[in-house]
C-alpha atoms as a PDB file:
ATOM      1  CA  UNK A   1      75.022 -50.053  11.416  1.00  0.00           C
ATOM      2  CA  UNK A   2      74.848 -51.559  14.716  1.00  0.00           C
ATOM      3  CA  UNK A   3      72.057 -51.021  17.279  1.00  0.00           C
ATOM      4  CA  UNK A   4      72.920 -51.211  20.598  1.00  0.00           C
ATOM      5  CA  UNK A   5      71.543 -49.814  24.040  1.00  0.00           C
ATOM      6  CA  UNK A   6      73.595 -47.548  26.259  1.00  0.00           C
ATOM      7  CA  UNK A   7      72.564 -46.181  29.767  1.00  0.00           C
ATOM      8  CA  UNK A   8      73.953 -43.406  30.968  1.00  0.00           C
ATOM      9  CA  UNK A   9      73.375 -40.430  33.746  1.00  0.00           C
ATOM     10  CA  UNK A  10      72.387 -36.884  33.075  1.00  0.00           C
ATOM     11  CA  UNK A  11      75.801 -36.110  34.038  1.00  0.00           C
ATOM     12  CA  UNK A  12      78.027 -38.276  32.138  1.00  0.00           C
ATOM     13  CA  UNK A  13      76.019 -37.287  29.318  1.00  0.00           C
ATOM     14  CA  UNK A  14      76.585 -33.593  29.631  1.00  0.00           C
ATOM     15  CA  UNK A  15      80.955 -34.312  30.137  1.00  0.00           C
ATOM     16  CA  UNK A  16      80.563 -36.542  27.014  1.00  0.00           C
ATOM     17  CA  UNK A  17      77.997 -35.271  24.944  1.00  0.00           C
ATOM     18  CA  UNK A  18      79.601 -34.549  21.392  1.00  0.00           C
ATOM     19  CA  UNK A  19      80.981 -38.601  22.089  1.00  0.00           C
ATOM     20  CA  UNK A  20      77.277 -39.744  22.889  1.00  0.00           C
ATOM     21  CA  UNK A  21      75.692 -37.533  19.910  1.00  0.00           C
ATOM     22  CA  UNK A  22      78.115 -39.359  17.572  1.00  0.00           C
ATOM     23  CA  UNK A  23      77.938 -42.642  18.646  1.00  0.00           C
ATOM     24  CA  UNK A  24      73.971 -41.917  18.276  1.00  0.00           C
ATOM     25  CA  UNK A  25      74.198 -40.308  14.846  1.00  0.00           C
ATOM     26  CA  UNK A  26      77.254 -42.448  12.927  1.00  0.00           C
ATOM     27  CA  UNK A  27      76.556 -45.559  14.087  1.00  0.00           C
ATOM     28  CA  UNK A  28      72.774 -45.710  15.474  1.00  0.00           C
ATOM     29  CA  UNK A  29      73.329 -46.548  18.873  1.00  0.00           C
ATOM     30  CA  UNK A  30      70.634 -45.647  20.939  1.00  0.00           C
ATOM     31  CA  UNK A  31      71.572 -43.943  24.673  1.00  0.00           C
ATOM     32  CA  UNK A  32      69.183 -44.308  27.604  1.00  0.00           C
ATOM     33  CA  UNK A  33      69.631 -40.849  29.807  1.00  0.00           C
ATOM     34  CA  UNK A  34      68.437 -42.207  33.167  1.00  0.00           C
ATOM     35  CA  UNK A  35      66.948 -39.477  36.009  1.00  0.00           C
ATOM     36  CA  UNK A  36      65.377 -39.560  39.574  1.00  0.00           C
ATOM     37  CA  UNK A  37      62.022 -40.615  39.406  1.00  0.00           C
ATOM     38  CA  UNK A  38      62.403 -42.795  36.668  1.00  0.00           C
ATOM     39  CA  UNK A  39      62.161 -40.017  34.302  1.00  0.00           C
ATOM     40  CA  UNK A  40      64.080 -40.920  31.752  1.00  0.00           C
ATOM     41  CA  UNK A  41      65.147 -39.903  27.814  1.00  0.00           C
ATOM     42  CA  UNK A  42      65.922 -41.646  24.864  1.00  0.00           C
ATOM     43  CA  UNK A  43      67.814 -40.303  22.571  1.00  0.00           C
ATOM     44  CA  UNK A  44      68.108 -41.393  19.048  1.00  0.00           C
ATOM     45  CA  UNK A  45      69.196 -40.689  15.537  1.00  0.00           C
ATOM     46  CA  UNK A  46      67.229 -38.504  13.517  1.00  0.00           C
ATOM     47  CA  UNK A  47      66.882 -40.774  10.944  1.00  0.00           C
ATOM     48  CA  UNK A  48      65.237 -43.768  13.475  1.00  0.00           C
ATOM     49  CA  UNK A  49      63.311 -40.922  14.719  1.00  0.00           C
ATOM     50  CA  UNK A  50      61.781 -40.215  11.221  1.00  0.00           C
ATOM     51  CA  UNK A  51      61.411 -43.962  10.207  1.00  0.00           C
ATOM     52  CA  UNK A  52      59.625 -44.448  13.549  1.00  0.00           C
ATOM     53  CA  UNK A  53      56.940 -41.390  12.768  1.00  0.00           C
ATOM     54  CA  UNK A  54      56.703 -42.610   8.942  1.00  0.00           C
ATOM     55  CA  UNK A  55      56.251 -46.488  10.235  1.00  0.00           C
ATOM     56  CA  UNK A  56      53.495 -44.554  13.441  1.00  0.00           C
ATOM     57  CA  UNK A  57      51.627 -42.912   9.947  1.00  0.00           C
ATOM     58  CA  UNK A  58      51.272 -45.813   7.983  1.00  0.00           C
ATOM     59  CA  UNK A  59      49.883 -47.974  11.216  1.00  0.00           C
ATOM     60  CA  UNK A  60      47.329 -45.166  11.894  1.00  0.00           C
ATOM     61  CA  UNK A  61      45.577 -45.699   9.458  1.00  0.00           C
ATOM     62  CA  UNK A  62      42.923 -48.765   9.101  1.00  0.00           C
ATOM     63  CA  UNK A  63      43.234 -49.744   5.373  1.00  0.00           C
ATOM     64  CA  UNK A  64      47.315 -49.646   5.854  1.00  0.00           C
ATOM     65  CA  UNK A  65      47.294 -52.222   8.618  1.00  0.00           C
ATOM     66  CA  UNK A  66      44.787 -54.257   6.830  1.00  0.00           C
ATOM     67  CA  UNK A  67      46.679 -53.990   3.334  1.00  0.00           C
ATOM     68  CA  UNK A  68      49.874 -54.752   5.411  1.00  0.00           C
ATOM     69  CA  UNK A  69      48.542 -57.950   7.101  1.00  0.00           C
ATOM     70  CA  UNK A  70      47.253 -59.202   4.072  1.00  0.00           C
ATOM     71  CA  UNK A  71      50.721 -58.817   2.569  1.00  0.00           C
ATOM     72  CA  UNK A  72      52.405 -60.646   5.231  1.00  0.00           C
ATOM     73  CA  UNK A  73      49.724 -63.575   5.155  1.00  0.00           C
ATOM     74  CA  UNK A  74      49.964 -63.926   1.612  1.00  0.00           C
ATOM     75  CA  UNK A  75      54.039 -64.126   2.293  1.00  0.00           C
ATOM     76  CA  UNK A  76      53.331 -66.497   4.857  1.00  0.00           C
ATOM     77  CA  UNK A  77      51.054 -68.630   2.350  1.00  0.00           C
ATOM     78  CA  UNK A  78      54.041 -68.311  -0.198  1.00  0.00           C
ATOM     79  CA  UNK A  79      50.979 -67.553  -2.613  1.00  0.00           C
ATOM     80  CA  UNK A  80      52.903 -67.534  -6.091  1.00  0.00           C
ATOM     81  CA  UNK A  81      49.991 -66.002  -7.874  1.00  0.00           C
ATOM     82  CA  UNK A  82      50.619 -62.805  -5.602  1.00  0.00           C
ATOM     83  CA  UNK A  83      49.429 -59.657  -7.142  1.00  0.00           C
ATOM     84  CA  UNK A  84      51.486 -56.490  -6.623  1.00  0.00           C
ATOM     85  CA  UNK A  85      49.431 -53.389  -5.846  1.00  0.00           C
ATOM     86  CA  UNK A  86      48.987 -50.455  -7.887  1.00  0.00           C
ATOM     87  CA  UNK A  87      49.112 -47.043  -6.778  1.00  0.00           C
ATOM     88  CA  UNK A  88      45.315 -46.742  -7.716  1.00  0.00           C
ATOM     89  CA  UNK A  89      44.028 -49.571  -6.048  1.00  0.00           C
ATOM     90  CA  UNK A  90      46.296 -49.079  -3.177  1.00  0.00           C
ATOM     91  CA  UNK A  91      44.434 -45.666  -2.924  1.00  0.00           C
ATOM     92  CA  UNK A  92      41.293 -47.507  -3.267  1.00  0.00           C
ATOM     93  CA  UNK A  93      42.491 -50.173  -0.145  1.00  0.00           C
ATOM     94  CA  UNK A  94      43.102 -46.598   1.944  1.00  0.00           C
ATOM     95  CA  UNK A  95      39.420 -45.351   1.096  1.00  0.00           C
ATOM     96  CA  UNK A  96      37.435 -47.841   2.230  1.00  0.00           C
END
């Protein structure tokens, strides 16, 4: 899937929609709908959309980002004693 950035006018995007929708959807190509006053759209696949809210959840929360950087700097140590999380103590990570 490739991911590349295409800007385009309210107009052009209204003559060409079903061509812009697809591009968007089958290949994940990402259209920027440009407008007067800088008020402009994204639009985006469904599925980015979703993995962008599910990756937005996961960040809100304080134990996630703290589990997740301790993940990466145990990557980064290339720590080959690395212990893999269980679902309970990952629960226990998000309660404190």
């Amino acid at each position: 899937m490739t991911n590349s950035i295409k800007a385009v006018t309210t107009r052009e995007l209204r003559q060409n929609f079903k061509k812009y929708a697809d591009e968007v959807a089958d290949f994940g190509e990402t259209v920027i709908v440009t407008r007067p006053e800088n008020k402009n759209v994204v639009v985006i696949s469904e599925e980015e959309y979703n993995s962008w809210q599910e990756t937005d959840y996961f960040l809100k929360s304080k134990a996630n980002r703290k589990a997740l950087k301790e993940s990466i700097a145990q990557l980064d140590r290339d720590d080959s004693n690395n212990h893999i999380l269980t679902p309970e103590e990952f629960a226990s990570l998000a309660n404190d």
